[in-house]
Protein backbone atom coordinates (compact mmCIF):
# COMPACT_ATOMS: atom_id res chain seq x y z
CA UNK A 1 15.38 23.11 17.64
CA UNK A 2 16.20 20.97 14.37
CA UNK A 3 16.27 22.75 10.85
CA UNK A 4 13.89 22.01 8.51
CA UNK A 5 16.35 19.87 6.19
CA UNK A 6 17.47 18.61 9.69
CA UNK A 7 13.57 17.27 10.62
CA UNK A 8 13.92 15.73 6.67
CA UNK A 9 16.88 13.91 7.12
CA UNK A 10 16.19 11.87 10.54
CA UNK A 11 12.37 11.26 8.78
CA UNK A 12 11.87 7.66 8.22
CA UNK A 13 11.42 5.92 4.48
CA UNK A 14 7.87 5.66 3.58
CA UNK A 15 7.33 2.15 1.51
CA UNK A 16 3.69 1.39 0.39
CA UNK A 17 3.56 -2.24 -1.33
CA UNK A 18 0.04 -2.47 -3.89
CA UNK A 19 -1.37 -4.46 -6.67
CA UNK A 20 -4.50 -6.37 -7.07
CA UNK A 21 -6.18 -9.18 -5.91
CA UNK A 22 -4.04 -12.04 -5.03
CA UNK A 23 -0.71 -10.45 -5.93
CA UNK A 24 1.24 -12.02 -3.04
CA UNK A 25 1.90 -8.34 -1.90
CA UNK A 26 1.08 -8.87 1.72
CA UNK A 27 2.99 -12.04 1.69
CA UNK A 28 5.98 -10.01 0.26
CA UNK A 29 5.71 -7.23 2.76
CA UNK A 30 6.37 -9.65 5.56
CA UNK A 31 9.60 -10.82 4.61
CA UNK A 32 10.79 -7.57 3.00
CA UNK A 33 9.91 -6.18 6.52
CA UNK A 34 11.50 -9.35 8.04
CA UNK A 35 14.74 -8.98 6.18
CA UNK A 36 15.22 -4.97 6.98
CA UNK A 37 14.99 -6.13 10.88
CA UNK A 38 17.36 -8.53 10.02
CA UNK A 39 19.42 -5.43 8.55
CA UNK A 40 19.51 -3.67 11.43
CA UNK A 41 16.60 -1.64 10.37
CA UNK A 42 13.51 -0.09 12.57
CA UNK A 43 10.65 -1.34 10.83
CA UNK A 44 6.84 -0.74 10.98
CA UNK A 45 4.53 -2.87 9.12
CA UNK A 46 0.95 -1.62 9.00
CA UNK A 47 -1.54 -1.89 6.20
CA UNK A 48 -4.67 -0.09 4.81
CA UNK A 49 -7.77 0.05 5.90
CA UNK A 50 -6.82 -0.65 9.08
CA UNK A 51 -3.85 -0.05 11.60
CA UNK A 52 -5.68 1.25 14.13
CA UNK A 53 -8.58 0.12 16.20
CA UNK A 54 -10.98 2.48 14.26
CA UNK A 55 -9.54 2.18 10.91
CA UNK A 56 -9.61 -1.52 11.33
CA UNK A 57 -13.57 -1.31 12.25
CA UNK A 58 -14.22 0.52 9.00
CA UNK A 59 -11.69 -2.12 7.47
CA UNK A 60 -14.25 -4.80 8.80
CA UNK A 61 -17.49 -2.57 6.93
CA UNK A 62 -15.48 -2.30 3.88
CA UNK A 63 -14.36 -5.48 3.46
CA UNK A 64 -17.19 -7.60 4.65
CA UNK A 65 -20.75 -8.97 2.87
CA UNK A 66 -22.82 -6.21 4.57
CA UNK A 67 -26.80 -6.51 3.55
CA UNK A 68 -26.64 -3.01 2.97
CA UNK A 69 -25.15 -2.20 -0.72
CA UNK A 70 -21.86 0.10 -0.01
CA UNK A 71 -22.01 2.66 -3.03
CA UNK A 72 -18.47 3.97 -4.53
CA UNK A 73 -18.85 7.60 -2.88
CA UNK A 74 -19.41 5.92 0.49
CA UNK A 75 -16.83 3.45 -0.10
CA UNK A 76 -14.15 6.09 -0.78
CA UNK A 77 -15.19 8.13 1.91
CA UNK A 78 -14.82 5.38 4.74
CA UNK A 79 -11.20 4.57 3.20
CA UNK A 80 -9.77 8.13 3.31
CA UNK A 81 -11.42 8.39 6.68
CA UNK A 82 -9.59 5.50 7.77
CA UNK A 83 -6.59 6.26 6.44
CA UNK A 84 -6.50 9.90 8.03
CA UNK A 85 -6.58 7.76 11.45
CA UNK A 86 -3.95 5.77 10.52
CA UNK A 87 -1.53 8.77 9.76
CA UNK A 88 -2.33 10.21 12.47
CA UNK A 89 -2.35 8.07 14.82
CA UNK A 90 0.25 5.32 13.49
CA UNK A 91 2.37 6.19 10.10
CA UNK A 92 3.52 9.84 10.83
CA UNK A 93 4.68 9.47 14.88
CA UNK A 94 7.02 6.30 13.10
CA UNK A 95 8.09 8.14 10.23
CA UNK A 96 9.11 10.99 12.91
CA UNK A 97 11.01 8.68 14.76
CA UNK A 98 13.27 7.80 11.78
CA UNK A 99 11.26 3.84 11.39
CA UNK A 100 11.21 2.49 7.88
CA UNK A 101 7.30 2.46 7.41
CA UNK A 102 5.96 -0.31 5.07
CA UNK A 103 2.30 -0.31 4.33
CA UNK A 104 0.17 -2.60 2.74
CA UNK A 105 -1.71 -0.37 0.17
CA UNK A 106 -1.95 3.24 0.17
CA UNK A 107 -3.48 6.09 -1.99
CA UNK A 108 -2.45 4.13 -5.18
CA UNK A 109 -5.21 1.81 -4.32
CA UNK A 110 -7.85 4.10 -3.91
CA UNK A 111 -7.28 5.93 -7.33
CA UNK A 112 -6.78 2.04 -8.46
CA UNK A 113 -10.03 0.19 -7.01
CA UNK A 114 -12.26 3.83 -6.21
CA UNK A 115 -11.27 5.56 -9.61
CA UNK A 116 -10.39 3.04 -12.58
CA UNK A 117 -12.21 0.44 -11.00
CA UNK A 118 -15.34 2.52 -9.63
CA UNK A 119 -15.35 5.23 -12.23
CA UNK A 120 -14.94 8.04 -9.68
CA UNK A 121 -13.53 10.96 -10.79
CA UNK A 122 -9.49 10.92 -10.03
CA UNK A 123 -9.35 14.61 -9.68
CA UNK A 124 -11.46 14.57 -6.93
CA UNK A 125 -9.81 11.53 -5.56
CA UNK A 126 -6.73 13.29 -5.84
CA UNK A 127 -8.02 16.09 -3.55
CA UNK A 128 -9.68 14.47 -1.25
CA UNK A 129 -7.11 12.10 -0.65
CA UNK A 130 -4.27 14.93 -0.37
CA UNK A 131 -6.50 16.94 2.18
CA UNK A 132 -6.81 13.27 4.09
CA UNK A 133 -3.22 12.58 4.27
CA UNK A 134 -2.00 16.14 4.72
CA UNK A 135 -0.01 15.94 1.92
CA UNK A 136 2.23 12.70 2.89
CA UNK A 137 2.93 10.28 -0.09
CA UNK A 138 5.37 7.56 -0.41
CA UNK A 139 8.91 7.54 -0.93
CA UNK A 140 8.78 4.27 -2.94
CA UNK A 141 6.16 2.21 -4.37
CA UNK A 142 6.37 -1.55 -4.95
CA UNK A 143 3.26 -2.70 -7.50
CA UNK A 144 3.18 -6.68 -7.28
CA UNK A 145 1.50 -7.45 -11.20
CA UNK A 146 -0.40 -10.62 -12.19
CA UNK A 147 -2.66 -11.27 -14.42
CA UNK A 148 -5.69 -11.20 -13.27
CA UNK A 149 -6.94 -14.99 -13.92
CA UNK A 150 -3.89 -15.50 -11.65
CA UNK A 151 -4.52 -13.33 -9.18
CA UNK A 152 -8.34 -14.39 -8.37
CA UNK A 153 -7.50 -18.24 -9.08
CA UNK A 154 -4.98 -17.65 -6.05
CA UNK A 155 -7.22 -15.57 -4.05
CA UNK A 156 -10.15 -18.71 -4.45
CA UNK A 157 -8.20 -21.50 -3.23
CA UNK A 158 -9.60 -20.94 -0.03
CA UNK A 159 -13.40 -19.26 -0.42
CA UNK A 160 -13.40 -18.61 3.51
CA UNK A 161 -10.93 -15.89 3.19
CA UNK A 162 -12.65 -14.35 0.02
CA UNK A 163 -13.79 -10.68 1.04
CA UNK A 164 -16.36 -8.54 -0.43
CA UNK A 165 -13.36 -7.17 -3.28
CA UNK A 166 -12.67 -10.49 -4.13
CA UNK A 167 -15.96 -11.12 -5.38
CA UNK A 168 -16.15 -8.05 -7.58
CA UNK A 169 -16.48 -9.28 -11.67
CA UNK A 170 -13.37 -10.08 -13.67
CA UNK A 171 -14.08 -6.61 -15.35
CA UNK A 172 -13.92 -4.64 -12.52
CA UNK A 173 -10.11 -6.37 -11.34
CA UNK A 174 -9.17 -6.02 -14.73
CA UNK A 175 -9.77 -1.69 -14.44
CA UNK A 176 -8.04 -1.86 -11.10
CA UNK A 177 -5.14 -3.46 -12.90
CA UNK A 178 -5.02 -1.28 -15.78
CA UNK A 179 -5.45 1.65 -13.41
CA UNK A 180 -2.30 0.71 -11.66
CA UNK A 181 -0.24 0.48 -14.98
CA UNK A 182 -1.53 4.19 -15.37
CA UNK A 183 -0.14 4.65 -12.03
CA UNK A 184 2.79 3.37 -12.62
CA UNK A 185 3.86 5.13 -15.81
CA UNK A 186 2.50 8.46 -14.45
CA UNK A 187 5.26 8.21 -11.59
CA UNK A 188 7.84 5.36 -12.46
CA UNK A 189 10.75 6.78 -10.60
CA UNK A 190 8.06 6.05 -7.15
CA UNK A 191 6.51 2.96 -8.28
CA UNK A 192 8.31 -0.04 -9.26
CA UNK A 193 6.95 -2.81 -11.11
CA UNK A 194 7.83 -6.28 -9.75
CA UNK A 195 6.56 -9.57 -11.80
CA UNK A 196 4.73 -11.13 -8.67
CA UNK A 197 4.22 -14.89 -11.20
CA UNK A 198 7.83 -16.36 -10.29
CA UNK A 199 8.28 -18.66 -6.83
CA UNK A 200 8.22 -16.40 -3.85
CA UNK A 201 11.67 -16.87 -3.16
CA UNK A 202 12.43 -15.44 -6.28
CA UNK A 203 10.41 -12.00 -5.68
CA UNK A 204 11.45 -11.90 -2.23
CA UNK A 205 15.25 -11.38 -3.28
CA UNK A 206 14.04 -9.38 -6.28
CA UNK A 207 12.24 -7.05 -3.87
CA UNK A 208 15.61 -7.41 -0.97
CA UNK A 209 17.90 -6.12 -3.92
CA UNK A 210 15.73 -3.05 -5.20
CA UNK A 211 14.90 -2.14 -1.69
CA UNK A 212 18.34 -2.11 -0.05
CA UNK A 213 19.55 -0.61 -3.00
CA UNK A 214 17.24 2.42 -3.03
CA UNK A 215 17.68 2.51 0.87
CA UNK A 216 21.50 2.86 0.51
CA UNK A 217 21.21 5.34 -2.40
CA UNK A 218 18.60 7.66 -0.22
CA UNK A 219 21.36 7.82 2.65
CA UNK A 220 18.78 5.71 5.05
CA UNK A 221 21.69 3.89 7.07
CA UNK A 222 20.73 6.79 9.62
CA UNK A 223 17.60 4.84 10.32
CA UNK A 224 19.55 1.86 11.71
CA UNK A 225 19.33 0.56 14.94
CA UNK A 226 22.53 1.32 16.86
């Protein structure tokens, strides 16, 4: 059997990508996972809620218009739920197998949109979302930043994609902001802080550079295909 420093080094890098509303994240996180492939890199792109069949049903409660009012405890509740599924089931058998796992929001987001933006309390949050991941966090952390006029204005150029978030007050998007600039300064050597206003093109090679960089500096070429 494989040491325990031996399991550690064939484990796959753990990349989470967050930031509010209409950040381009998600647009980001296909062509950063586009350009690893093209790398040579094993890649798995997932997101939260969702990446499995049952974590993308509760994605569909939380995310909908349902006639029933979702209250914050509830809310929080079905997203650490989900997400418990989606290590299970998805994120940890990759990271096992040595894949580079990117995944559209993560814990940062519930302490983000659940704590600063729901006034929950983040020590509770904290627990609750350790015991639900068993203790896995990121490796890296990309936080896509707009302002937030920018980021709804994008997110309502088309109102049939608008989800129940999206229609949250300006007040509440501008807590889940300022809760991931808390975020970020709590931890900046995990989360890093890309300007999401410039052309995507530009971001995209902003994000290739810091990502290949950190991936050659944490000894990932292991994690290639061969």
């Amino acid at each position: 059997m494989s040491s325990p420093h031996q399991q550690n080094q064939n484990r796959g890098a753990f990349i989470t990508l967050e930031g509010m509303e209409g950040s381009g994240k998600s647009t980001q996180g296909s062509r950063l996972s586009q350009m690893l492939v093209d790398n040579g890199y094993h890649v798995l792109l997932t997101r939260e809620p969702g990446g499995t069949p049952i974590a993308e049903q509760l994605r569909g409660i939380l995310l909908d218009r349902p006639a029933e009012p979702i209250v914050p405890e509830t809310e929080a509740l079905l997203i650490l739920a989900a997400r418990r599924q989606h290590i299970e089931q998805v994120i940890r058998p990759a990271l096992e197998k040595g894949t580079t796992v990117l995944c559209d929001r993560f814990s940062d987001s519930t302490l983000a949109y659940q704590g600063y933006g729901r006034g929950l309390d983040l020590s509770v949050l904290r627990k609750l979302n350790e015991w639900a991941t068993g203790g896995l966090t990121p490796d890296l952390t990309l936080l896509f930043d707009v302002p937030v006029t920018v980021g709804l204005t994008r997110r309502q150029r088309d109102t049939s994609l608008l989800n129940r978030l999206d229609r949250e007050t300006e007040r509440f998007h501008r807590e889940v902001r300022a809760g991931f600039m808390r975020l970020a300064r709590r931890e900046p050597r995990r989360i890093r802080i890309v300007k999401a206003t410039a052309p995507p093109d530009t971001i995209a090679r902003v994000v290739n550079d810091l990502v290949l960089t950190w991936l050659n500096t944490r000894g990932s070429k292991n994690r290639k295909r061969r």
